[in-house]
PDB file of N, CA and C in Angstrom:
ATOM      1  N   UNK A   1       0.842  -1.173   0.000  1.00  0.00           N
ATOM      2  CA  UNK A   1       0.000   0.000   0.000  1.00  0.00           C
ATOM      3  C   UNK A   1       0.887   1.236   0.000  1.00  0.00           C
ATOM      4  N   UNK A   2       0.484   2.142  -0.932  1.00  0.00           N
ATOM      5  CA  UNK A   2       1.356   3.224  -0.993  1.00  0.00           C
ATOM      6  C   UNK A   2       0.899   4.460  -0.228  1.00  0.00           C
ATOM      7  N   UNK A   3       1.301   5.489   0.187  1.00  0.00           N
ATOM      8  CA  UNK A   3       0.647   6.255   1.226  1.00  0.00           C
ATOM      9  C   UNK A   3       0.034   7.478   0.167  1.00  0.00           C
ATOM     10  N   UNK A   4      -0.444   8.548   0.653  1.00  0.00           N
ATOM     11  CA  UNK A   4      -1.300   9.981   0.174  1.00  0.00           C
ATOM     12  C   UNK A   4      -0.862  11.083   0.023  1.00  0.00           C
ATOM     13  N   UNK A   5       0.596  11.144   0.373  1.00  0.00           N
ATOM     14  CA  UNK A   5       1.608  11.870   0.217  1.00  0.00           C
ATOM     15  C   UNK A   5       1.487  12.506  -1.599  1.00  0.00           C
ATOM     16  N   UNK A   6       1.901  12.027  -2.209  1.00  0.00           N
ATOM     17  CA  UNK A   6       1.930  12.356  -3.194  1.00  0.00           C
ATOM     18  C   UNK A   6       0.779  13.200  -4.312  1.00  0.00           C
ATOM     19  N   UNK A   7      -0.253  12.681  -3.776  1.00  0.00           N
ATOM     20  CA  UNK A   7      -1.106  12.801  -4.113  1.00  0.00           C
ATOM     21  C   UNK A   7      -2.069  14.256  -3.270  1.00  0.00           C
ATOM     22  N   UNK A   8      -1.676  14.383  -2.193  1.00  0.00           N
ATOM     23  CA  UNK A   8      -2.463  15.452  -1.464  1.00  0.00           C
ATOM     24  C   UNK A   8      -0.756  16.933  -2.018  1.00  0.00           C
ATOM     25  N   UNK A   9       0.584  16.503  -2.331  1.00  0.00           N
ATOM     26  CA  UNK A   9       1.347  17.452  -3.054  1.00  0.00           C
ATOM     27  C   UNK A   9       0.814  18.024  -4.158  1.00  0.00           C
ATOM     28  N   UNK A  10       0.294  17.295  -4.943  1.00  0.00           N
ATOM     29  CA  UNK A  10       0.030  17.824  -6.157  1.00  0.00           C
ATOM     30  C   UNK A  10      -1.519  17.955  -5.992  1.00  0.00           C
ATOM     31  N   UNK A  11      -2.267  17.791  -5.090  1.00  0.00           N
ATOM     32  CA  UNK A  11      -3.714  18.427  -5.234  1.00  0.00           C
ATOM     33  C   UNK A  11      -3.290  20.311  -4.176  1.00  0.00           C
ATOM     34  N   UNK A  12      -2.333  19.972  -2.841  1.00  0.00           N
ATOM     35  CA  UNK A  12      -2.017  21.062  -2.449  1.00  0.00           C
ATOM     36  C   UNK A  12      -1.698  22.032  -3.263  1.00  0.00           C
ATOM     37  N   UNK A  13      -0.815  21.522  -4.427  1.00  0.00           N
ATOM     38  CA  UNK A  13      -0.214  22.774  -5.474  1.00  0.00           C
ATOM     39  C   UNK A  13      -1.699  23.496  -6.160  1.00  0.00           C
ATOM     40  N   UNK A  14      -2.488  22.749  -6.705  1.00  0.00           N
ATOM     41  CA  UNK A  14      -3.560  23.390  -7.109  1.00  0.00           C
ATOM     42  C   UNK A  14      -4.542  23.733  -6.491  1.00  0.00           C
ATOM     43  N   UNK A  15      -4.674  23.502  -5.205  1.00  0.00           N
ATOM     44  CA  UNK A  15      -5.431  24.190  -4.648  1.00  0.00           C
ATOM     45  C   UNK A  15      -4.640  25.952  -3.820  1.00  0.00           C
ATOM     46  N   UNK A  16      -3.776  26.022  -3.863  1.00  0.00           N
ATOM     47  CA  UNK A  16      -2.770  26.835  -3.731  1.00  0.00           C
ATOM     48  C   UNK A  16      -2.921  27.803  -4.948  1.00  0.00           C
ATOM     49  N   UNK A  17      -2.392  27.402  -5.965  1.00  0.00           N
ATOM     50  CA  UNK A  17      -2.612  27.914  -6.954  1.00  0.00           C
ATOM     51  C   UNK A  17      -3.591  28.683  -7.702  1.00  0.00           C
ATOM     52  N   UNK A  18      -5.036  27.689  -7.271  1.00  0.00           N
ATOM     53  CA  UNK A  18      -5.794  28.184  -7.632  1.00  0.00           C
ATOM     54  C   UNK A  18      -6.614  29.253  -6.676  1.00  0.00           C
ATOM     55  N   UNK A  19      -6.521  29.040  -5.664  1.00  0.00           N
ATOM     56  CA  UNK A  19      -6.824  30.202  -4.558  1.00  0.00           C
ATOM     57  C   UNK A  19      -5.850  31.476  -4.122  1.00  0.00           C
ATOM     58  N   UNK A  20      -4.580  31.279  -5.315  1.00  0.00           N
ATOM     59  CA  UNK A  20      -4.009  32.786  -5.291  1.00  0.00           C
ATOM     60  C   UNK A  20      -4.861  33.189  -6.457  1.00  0.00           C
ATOM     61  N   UNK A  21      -5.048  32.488  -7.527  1.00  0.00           N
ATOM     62  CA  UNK A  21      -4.960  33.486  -8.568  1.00  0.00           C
ATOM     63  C   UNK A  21      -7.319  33.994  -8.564  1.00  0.00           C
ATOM     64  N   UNK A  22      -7.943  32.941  -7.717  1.00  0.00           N
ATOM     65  CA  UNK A  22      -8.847  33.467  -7.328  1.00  0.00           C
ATOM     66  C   UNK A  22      -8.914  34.824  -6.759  1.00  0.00           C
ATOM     67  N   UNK A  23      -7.940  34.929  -5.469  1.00  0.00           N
ATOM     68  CA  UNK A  23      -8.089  36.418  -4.834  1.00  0.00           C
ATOM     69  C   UNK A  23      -7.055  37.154  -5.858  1.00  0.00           C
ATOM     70  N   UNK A  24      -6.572  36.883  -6.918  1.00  0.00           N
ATOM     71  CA  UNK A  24      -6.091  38.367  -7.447  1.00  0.00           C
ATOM     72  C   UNK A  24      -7.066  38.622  -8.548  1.00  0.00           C
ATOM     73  N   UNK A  25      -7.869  37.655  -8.809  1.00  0.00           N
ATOM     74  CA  UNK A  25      -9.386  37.785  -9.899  1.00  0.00           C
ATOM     75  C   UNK A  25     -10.321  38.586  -9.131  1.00  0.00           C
ATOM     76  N   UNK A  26     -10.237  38.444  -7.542  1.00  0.00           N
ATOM     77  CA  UNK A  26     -11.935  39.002  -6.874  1.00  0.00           C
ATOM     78  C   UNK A  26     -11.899  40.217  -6.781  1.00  0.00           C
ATOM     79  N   UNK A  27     -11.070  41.678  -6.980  1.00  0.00           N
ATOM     80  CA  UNK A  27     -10.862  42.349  -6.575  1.00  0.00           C
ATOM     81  C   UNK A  27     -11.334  43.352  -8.026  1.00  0.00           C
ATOM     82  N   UNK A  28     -10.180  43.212  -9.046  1.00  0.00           N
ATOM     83  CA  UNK A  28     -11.303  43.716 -10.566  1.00  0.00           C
ATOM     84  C   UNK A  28     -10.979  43.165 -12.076  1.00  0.00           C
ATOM     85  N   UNK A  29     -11.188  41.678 -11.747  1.00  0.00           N
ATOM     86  CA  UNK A  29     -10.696  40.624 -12.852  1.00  0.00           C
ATOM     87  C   UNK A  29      -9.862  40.752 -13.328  1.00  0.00           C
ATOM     88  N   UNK A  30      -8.880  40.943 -12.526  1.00  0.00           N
ATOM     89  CA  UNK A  30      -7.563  40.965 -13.908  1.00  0.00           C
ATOM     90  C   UNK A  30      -6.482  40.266 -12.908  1.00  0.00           C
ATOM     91  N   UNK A  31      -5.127  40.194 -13.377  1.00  0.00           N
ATOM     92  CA  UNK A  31      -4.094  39.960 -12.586  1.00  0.00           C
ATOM     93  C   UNK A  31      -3.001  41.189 -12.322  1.00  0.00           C
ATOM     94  N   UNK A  32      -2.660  41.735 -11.314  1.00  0.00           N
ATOM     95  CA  UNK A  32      -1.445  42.871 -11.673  1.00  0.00           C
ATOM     96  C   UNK A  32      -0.548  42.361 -11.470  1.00  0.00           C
ATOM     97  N   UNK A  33       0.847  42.757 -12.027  1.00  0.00           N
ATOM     98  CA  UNK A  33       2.085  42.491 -11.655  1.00  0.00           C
ATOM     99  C   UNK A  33       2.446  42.116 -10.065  1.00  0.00           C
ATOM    100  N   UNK A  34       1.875  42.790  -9.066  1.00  0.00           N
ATOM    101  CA  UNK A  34       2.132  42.560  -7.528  1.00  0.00           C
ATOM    102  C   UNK A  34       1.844  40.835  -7.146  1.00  0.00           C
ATOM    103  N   UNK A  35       0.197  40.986  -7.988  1.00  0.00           N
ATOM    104  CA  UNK A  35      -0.837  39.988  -7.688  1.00  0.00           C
ATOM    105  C   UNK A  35       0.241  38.512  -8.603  1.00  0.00           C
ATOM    106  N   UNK A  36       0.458  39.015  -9.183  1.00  0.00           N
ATOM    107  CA  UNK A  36       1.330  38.010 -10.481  1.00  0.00           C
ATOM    108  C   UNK A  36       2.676  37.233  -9.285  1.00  0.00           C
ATOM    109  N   UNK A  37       3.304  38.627  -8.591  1.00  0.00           N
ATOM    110  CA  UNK A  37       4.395  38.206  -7.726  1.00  0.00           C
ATOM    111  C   UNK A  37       4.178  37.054  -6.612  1.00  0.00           C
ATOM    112  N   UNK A  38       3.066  37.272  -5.843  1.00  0.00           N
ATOM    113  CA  UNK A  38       2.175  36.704  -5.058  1.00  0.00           C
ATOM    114  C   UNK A  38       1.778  35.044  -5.228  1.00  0.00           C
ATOM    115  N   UNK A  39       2.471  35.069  -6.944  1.00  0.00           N
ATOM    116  CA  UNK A  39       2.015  33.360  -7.380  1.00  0.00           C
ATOM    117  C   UNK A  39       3.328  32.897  -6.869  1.00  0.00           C
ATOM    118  N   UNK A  40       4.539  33.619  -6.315  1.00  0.00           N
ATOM    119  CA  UNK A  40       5.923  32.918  -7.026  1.00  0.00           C
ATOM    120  C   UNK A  40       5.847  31.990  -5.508  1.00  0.00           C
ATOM    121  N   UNK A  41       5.681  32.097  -4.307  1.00  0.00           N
ATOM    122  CA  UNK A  41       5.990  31.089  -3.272  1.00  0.00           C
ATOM    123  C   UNK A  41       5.165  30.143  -3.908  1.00  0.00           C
ATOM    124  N   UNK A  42       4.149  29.883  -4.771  1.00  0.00           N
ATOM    125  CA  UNK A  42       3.564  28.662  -4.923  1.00  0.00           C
ATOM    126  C   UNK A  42       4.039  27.980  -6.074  1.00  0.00           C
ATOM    127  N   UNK A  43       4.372  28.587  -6.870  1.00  0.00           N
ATOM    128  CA  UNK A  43       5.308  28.347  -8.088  1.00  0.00           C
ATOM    129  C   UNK A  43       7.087  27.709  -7.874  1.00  0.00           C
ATOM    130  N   UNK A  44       7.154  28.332  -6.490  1.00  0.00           N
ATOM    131  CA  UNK A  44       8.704  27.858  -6.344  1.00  0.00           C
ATOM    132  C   UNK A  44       8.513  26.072  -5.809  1.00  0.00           C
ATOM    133  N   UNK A  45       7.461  25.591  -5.956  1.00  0.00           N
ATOM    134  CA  UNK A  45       6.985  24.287  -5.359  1.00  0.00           C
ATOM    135  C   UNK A  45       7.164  23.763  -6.391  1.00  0.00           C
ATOM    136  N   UNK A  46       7.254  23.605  -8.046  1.00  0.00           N
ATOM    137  CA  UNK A  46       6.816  23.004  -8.805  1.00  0.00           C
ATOM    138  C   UNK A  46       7.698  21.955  -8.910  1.00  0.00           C
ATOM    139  N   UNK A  47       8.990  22.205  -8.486  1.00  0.00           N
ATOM    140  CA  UNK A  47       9.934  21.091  -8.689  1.00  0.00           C
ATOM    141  C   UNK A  47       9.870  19.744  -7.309  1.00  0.00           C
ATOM    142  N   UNK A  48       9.297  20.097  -6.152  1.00  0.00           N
ATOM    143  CA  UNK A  48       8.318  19.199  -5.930  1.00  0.00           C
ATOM    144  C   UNK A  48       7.078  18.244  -5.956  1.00  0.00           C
ATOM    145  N   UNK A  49       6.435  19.349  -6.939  1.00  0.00           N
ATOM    146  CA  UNK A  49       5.890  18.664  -7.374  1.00  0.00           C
ATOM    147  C   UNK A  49       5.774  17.727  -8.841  1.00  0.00           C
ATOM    148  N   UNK A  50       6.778  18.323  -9.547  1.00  0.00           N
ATOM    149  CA  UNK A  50       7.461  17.130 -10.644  1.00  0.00           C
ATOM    150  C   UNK A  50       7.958  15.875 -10.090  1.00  0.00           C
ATOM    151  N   UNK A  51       8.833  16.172  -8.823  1.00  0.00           N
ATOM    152  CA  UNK A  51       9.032  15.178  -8.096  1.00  0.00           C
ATOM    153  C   UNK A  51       7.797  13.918  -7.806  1.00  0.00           C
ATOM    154  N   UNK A  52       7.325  14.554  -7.264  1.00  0.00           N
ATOM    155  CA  UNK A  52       5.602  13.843  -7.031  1.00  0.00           C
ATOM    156  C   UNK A  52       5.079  12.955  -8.132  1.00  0.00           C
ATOM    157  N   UNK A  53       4.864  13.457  -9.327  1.00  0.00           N
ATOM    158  CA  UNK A  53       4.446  12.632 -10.527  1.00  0.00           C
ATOM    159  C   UNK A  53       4.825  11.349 -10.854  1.00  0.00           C
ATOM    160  N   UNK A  54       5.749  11.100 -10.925  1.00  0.00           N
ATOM    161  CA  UNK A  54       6.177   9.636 -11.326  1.00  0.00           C
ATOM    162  C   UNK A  54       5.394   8.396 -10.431  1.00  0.00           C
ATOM    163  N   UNK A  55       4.953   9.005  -9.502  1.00  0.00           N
ATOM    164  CA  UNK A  55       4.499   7.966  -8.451  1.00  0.00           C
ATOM    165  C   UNK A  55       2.924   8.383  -8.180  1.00  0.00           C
ATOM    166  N   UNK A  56       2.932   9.693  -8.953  1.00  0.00           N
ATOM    167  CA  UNK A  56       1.062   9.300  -8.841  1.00  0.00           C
ATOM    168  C   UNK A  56       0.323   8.814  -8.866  1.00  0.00           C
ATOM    169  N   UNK A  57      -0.022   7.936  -9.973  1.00  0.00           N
ATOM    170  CA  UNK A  57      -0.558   6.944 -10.476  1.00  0.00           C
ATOM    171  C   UNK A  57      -0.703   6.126  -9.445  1.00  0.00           C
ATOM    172  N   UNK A  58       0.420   5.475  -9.022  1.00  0.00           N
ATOM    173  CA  UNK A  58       0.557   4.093  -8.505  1.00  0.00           C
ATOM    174  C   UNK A  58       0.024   4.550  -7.254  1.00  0.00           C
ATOM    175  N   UNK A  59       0.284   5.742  -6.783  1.00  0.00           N
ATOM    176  CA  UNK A  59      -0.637   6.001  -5.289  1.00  0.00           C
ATOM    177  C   UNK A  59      -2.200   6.269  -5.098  1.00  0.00           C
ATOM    178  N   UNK A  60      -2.467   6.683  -6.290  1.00  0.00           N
ATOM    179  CA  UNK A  60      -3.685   7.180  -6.561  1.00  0.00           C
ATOM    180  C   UNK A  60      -4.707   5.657  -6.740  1.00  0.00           C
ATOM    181  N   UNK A  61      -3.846   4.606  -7.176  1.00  0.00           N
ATOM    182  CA  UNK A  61      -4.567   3.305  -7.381  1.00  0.00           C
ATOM    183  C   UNK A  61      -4.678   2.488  -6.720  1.00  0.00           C
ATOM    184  N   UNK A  62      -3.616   2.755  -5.788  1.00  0.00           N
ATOM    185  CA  UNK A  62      -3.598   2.075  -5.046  1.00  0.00           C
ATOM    186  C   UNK A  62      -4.386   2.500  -3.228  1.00  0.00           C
ATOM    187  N   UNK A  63      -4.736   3.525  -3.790  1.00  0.00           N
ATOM    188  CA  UNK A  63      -5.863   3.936  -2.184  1.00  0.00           C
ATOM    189  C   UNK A  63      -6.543   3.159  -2.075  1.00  0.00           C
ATOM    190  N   UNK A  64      -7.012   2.637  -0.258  1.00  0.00           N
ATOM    191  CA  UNK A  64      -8.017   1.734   0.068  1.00  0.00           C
ATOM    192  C   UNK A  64      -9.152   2.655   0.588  1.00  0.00           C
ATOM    193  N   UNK A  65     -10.013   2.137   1.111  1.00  0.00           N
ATOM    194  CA  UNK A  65     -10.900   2.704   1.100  1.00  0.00           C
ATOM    195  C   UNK A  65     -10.968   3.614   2.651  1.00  0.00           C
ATOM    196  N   UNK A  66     -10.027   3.448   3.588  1.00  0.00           N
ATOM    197  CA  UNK A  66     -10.022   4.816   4.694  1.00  0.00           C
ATOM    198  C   UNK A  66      -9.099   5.977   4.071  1.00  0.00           C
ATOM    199  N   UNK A  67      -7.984   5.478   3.129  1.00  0.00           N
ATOM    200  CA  UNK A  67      -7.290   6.435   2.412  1.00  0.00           C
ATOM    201  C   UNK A  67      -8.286   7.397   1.441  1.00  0.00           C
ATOM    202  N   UNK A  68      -9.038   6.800   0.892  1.00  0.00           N
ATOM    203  CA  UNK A  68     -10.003   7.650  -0.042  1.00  0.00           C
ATOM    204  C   UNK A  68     -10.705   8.618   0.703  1.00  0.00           C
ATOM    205  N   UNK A  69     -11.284   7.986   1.719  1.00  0.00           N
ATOM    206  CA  UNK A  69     -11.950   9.140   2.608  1.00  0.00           C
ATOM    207  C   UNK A  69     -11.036   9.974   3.268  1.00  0.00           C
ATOM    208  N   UNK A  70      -9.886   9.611   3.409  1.00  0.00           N
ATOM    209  CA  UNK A  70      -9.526  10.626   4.275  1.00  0.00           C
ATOM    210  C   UNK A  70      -8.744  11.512   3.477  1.00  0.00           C
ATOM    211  N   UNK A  71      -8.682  11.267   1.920  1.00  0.00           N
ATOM    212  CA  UNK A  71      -8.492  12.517   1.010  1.00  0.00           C
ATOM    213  C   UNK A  71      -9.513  13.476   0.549  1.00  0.00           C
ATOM    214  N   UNK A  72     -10.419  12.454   0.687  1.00  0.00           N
ATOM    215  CA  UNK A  72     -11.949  13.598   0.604  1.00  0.00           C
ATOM    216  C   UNK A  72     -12.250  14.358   1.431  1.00  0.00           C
ATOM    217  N   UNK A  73     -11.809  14.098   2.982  1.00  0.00           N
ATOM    218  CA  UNK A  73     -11.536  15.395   4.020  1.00  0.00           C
ATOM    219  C   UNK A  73     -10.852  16.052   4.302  1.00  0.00           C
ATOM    220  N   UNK A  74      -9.577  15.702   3.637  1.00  0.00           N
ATOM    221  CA  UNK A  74      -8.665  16.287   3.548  1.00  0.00           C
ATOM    222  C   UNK A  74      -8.609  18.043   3.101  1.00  0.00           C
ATOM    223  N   UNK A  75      -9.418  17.160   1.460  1.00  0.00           N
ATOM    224  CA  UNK A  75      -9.671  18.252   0.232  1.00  0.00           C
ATOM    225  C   UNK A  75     -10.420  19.382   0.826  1.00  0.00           C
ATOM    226  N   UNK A  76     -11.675  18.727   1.234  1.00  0.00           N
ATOM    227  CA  UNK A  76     -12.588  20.072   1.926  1.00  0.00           C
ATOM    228  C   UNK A  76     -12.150  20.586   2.941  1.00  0.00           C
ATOM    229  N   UNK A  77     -11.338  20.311   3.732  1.00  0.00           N
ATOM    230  CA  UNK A  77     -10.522  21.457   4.812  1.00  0.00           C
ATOM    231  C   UNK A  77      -9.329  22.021   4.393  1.00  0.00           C
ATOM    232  N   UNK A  78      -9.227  21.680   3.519  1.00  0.00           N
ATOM    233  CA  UNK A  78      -7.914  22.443   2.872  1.00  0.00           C
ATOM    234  C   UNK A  78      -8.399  23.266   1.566  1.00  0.00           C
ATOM    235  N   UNK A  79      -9.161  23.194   1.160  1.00  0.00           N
ATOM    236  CA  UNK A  79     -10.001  24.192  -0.217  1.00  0.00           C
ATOM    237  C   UNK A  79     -10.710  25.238   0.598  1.00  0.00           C
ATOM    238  N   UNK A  80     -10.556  26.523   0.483  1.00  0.00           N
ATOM    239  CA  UNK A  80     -11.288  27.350   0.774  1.00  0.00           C
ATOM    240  C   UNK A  80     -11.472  28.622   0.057  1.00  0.00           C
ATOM    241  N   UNK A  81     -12.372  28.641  -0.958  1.00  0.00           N
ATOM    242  CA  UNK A  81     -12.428  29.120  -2.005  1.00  0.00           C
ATOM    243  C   UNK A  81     -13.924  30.008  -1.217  1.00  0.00           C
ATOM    244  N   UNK A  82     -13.800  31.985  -1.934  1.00  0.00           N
ATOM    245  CA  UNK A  82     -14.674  32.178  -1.833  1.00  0.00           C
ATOM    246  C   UNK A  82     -16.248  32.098  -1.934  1.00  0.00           C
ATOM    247  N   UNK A  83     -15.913  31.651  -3.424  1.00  0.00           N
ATOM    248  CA  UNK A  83     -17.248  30.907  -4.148  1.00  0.00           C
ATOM    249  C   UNK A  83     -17.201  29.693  -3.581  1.00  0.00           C
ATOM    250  N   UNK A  84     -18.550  29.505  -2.619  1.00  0.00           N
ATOM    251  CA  UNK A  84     -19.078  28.491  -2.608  1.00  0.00           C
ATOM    252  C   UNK A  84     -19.553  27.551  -3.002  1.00  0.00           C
ATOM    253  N   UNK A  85     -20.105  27.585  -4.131  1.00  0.00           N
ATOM    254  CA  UNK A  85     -20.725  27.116  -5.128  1.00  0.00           C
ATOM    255  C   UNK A  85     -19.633  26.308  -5.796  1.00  0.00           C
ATOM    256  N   UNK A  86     -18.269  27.302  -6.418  1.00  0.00           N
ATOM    257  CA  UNK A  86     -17.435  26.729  -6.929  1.00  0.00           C
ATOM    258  C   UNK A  86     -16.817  24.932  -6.071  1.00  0.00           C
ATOM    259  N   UNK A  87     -16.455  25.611  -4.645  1.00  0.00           N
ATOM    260  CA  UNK A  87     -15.642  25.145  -4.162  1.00  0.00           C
ATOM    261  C   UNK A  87     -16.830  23.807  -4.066  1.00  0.00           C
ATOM    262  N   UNK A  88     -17.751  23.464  -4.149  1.00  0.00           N
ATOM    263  CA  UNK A  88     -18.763  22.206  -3.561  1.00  0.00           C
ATOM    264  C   UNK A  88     -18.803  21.505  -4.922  1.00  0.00           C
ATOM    265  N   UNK A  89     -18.716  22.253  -6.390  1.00  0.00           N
ATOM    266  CA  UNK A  89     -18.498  21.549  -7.572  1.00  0.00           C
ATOM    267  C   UNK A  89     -16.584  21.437  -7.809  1.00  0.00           C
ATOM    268  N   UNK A  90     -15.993  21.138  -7.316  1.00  0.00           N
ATOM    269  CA  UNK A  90     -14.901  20.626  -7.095  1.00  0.00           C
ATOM    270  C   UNK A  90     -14.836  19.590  -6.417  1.00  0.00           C
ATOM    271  N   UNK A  91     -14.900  19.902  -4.690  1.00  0.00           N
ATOM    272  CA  UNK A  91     -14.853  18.982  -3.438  1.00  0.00           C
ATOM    273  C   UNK A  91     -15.873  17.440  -4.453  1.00  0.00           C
ATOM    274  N   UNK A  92     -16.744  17.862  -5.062  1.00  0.00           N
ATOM    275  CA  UNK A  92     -17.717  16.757  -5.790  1.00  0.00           C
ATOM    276  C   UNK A  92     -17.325  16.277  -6.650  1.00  0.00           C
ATOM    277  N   UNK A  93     -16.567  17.459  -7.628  1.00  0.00           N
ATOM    278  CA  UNK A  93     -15.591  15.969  -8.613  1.00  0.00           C
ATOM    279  C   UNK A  93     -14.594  15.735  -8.232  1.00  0.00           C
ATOM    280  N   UNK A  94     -14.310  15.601  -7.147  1.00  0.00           N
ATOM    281  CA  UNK A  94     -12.676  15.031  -6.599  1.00  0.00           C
ATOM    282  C   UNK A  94     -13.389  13.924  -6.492  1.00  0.00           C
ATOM    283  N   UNK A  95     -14.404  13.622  -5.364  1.00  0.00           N
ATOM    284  CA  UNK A  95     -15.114  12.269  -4.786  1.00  0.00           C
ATOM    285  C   UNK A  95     -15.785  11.726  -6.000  1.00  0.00           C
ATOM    286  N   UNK A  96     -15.915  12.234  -7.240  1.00  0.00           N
ATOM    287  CA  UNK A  96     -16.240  11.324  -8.243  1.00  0.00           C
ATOM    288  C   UNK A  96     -14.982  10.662  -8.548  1.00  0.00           C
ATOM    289  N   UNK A  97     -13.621  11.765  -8.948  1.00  0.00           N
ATOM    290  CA  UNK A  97     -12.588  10.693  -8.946  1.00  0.00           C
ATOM    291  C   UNK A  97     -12.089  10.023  -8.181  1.00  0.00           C
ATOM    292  N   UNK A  98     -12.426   9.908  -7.105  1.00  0.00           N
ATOM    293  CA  UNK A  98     -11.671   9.163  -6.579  1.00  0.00           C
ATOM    294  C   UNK A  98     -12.860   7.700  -7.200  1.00  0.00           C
ATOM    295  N   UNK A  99     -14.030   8.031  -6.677  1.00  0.00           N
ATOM    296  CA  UNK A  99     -14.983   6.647  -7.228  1.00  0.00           C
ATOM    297  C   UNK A  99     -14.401   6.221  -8.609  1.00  0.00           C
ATOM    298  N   UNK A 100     -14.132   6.967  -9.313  1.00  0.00           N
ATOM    299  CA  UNK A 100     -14.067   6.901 -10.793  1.00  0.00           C
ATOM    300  C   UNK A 100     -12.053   5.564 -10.899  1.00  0.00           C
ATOM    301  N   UNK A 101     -11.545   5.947  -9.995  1.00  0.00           N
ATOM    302  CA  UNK A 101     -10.543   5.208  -9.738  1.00  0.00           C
ATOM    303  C   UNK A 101     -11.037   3.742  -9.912  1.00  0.00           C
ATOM    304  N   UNK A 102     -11.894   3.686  -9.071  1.00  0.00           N
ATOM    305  CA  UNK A 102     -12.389   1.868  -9.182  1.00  0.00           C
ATOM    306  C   UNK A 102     -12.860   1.746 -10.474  1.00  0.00           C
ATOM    307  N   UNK A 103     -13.245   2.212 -11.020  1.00  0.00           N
ATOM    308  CA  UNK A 103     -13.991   1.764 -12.359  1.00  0.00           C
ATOM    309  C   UNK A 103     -13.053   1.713 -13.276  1.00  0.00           C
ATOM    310  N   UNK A 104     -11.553   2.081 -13.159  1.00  0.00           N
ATOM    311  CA  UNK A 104     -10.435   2.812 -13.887  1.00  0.00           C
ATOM    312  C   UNK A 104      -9.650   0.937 -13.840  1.00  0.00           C
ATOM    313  N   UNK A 105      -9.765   0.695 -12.820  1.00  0.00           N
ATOM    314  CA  UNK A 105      -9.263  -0.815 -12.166  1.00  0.00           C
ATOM    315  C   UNK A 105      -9.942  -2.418 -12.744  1.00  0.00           C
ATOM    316  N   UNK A 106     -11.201  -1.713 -13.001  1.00  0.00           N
ATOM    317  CA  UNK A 106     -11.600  -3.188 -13.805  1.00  0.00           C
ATOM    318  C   UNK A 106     -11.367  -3.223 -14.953  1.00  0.00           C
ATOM    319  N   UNK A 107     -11.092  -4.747 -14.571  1.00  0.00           N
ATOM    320  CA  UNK A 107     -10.323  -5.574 -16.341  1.00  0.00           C
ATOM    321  C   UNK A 107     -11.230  -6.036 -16.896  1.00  0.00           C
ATOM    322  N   UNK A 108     -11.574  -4.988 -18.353  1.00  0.00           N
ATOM    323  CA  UNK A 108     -12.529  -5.535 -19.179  1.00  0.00           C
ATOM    324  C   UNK A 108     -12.811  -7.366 -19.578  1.00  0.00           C
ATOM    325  N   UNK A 109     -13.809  -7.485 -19.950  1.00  0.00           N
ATOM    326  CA  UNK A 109     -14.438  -9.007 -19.869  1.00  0.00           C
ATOM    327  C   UNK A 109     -13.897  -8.880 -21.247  1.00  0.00           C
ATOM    328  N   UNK A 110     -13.097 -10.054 -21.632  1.00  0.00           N
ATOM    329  CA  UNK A 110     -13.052 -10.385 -23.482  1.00  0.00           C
ATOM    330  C   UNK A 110     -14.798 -10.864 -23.883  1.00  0.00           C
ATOM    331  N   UNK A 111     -14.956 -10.178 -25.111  1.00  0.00           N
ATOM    332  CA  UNK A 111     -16.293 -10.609 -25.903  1.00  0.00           C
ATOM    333  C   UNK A 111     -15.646 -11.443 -26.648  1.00  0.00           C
ATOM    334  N   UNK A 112     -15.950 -12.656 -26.417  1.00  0.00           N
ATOM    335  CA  UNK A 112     -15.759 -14.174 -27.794  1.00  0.00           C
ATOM    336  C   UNK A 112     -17.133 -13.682 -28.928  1.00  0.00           C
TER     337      UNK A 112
END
């Protein structure tokens, strides 16, 4: 069993990511140069999280089923996005993928 590590890195980066460049959108849709600067502590992560990739997969497939949940709570205490709305159609397709994992796992039936 592989652990969640990897996998909560590279969901952290985008949820990071995407909740800077949310608050430099809420203010008057655009990005400024300051707001632009503001990305670079999350940006200086990326080579961790390249790191991360090679082993996604295999962690992501290998979750059991307290690991799944406890990335699905993970996600929602760690997402905190102004839009509500947004943030509940996310938190919802994460928990589809993760469901969507099992279905990813079955070995098609040969048709004779």
């Amino acid at each position: 069993m592989a652990t969640t590590e990897n996998v909560k890195t590279v969901l952290a980066f985008a949820i990071n990511f995407g909740m800077k460049i949310e608050d430099a959108l809420l203010d008057d849709g655009k990005i400024t140069t300051r707001e632009l600067l503001g990305l670079v502590p999350v940006l200086i992560k990326i080579p961790r999280l390249i790191k991360a990739i090679p082993q996604l997969k295999v962690e992501f497939l290998d979750l059991d089923e307290a690991e799944k949940a406890e990335l699905i709570v993970w996600l929602a205490t760690t997402l905190d996005l102004d839009n509500d709305t947004v943030e509940n159609y996310i938190e919802t397709a994460f928990s589809f993928l993760i469901a969507l994992s099992e279905l990813i796992q079955v070995k098609p039936v040969p048709v004779e």
